[in-house]
Protein backbone atom coordinates (compact mmCIF):
# COMPACT_ATOMS: atom_id res chain seq x y z
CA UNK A 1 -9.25 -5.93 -0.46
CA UNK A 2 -7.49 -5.58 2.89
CA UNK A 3 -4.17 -3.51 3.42
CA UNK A 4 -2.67 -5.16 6.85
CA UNK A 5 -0.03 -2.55 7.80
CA UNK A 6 2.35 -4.55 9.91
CA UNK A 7 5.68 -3.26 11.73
CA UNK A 8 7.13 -2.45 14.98
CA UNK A 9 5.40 0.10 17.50
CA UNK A 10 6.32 3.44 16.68
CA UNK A 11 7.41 1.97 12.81
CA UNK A 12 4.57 4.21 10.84
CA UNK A 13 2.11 1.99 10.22
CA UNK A 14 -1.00 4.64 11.47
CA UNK A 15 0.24 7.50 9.18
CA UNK A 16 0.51 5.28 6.35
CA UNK A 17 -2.68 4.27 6.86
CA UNK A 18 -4.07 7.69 6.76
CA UNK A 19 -2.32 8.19 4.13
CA UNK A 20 -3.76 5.91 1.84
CA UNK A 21 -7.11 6.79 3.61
CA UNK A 22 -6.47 10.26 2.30
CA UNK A 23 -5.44 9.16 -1.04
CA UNK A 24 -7.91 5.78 -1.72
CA UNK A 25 -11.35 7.22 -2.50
CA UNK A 26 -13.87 4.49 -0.98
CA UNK A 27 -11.29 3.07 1.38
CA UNK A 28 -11.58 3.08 5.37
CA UNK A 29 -9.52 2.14 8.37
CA UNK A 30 -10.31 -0.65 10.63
CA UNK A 31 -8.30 -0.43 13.24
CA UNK A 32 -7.83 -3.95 15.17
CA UNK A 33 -6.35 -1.95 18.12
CA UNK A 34 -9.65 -0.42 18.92
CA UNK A 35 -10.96 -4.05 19.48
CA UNK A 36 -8.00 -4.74 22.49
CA UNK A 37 -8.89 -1.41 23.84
CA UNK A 38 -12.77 -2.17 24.22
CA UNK A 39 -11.64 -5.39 25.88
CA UNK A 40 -9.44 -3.69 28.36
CA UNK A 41 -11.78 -1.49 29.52
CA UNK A 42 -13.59 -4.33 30.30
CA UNK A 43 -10.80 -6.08 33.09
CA UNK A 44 -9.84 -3.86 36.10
CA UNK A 45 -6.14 -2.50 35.28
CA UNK A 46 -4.36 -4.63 37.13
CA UNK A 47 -5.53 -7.97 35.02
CA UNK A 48 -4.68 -5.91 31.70
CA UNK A 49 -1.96 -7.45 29.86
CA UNK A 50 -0.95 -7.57 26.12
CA UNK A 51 -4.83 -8.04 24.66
CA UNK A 52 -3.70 -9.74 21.89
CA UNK A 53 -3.07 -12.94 24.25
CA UNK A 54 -6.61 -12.88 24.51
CA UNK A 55 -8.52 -15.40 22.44
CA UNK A 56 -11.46 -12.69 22.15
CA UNK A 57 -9.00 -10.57 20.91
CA UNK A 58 -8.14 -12.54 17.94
CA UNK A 59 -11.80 -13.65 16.95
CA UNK A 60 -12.87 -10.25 17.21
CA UNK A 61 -10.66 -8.96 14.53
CA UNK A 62 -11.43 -11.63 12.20
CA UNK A 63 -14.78 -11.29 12.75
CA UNK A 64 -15.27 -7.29 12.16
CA UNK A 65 -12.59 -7.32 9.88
CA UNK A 66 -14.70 -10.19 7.80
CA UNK A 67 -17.69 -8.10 8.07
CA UNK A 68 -16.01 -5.39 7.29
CA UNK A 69 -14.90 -6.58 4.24
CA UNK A 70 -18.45 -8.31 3.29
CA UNK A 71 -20.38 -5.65 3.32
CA UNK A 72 -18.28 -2.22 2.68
CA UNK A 73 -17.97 -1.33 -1.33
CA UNK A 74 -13.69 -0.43 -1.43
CA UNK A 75 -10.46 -0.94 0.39
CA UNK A 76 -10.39 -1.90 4.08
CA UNK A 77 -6.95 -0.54 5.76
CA UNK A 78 -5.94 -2.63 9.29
CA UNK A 79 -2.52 -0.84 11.01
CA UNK A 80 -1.57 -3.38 13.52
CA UNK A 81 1.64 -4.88 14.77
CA UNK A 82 1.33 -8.89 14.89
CA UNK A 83 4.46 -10.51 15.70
CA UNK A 84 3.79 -14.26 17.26
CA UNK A 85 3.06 -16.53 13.89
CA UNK A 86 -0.03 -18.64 15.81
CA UNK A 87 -1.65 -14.86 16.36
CA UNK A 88 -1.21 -14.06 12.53
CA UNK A 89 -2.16 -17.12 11.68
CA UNK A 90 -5.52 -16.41 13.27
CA UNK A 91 -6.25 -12.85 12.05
CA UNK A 92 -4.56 -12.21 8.37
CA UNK A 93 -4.30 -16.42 8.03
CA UNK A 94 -8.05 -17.08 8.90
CA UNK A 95 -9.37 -13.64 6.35
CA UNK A 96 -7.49 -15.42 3.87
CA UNK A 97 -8.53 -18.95 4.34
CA UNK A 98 -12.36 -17.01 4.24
CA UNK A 99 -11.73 -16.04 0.62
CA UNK A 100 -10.34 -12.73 1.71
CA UNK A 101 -7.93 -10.36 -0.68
CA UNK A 102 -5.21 -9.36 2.12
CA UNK A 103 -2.54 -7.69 1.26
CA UNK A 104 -0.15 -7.50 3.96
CA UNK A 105 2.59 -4.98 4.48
CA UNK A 106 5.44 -4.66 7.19
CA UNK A 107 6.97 -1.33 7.69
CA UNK A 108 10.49 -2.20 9.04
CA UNK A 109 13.30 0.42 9.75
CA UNK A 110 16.53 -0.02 11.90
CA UNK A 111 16.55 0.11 15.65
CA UNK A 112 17.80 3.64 16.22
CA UNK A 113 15.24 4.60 13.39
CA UNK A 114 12.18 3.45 15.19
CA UNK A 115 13.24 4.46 18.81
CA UNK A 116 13.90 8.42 17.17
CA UNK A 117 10.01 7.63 15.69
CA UNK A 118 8.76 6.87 19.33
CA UNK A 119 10.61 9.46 20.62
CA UNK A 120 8.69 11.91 18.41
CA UNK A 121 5.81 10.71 18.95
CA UNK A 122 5.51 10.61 22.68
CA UNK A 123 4.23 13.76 24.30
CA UNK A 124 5.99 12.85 27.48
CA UNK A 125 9.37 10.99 26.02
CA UNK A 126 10.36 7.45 26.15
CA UNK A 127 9.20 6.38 29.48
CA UNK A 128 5.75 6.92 28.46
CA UNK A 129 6.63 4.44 25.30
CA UNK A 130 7.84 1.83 28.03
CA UNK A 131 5.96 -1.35 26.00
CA UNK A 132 6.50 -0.04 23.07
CA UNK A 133 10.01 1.08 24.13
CA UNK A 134 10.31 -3.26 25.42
CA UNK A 135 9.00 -4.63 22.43
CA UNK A 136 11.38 -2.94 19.95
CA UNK A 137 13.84 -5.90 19.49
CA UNK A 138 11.18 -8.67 19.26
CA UNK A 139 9.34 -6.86 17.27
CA UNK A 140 12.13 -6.23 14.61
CA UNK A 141 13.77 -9.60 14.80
CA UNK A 142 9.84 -11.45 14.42
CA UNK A 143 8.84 -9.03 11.20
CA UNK A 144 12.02 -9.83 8.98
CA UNK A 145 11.15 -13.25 8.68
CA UNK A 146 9.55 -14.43 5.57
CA UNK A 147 6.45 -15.07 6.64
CA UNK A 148 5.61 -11.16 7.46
CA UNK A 149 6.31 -10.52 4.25
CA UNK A 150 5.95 -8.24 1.89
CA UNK A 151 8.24 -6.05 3.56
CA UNK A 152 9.27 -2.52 3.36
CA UNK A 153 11.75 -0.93 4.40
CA UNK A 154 11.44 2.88 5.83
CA UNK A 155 14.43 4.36 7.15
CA UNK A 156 15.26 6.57 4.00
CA UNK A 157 11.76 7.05 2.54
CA UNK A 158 9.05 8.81 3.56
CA UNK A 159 5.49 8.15 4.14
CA UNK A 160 4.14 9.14 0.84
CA UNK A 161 6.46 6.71 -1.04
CA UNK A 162 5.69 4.34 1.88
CA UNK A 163 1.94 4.14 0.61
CA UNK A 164 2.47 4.40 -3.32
CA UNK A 165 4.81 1.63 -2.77
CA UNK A 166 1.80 -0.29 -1.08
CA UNK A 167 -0.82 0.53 -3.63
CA UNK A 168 1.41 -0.08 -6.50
CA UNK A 169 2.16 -3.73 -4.98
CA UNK A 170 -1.33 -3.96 -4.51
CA UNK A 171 -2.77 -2.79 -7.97
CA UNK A 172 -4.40 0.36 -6.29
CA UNK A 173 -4.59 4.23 -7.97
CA UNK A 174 -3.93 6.90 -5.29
CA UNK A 175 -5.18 10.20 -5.64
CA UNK A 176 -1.85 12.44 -6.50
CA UNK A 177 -0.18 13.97 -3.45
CA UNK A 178 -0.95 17.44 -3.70
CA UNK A 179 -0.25 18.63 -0.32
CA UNK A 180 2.44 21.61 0.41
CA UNK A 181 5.08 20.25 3.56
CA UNK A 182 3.08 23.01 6.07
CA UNK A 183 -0.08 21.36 5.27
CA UNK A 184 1.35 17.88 5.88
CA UNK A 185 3.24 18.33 8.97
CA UNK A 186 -0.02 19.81 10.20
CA UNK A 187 -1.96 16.65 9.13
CA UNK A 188 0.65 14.45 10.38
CA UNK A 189 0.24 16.08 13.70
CA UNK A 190 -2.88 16.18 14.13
CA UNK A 191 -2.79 12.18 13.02
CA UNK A 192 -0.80 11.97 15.98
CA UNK A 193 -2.71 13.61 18.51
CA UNK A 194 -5.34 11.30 17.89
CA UNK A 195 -3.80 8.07 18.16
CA UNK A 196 -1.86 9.45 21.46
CA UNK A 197 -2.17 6.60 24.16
CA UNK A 198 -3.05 7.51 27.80
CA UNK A 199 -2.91 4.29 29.46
């Protein structure tokens, strides 16, 4: 089975997946991002735009992501924002034309919600968040229709519930969360710190 996390930048989609990763014994993260990186550092910077315009891009999720799912024994966990239809069409639409179990997820949460999120997230404030900061609106607007569904809303919950509320819609047993809030905030963190972007 593959969880496809969906939702704006800065929405929680990367510590939700590590969140089920922490709770889903046998599961792992595939993260489609990693693919647009390799590609970038491919082009010199100035011819680096939005990899997932790239036709590479798109073939080379669906093709890890369908070997991925082949060959490893458990869940397969994808956090990626995918907001054009003919791009969705050709990652989560062509795994599930293969014969593929996706189960896809967007995390939405109102505007001020998700701007506070990127704000928190961002070592060096907003300005460092500029595409992510630029993509907000289109981002929001794209998800809510139906076709990004099933859809969950984040505003007032928090990531725990956020994943129980995925593997429950997806027939999945966590692990119970047995985690005291110092131990989380420094797992959260140090999520984070990780997935911090440098350009």
């Amino acid at each position: 089975m593959l969880l496809w996390i969906n939702g704006p930048f800065g929405g929680g989609k990367t510590q939700t997946a590590h969140e089920l990763l922490r709770r889903l014994p046998g599961s792992v993260v595939c993260d489609p991002e990693m693919v647009g990186f390799g590609l970038h550092r491919t082009m010199p910077k100035q011819l680096r735009e939005d990899f997932q315009n790239l036709p590479a891009w798109r073939q080379g999720v669906f093709e890890v992501l369908d070997i991925v799912l082949r060959k490893h024994i458990g869940p397969v966990i994808a956090p990626m924002t995918v907001v054009e239809p003919a791009y969705f069409a050709e990652t989560v639409g062509r795994l599930r034309e293969k014969g593929h179990d996706v189960r896809h997820f967007t995390l939405l949460a109102e505007r001020e919600t998700v701007l506070r999120r990127l704000r928190e997230r961002s070592l060096f404030g907003l300005r460092h968040e500029s595409f992510a900061v630029g993509q907000v609106d289109r981002c929001l607007n794209n998800l809510r229709e139906p076709e990004f569904a099933e859809h969950i809303h984040t505003d007032s919950i928090d990531i725990v519930d956020v994943a129980d509320r995925i593997a429950a819609s997806s027939g999945l047993s966590l692990l119970p969360d047995a985690d005291g809030p110092v131990r989380t905030r420094l797992r959260r963190a140090l999520v984070g710190v990780k997935h911090i972007r440098f350009g």
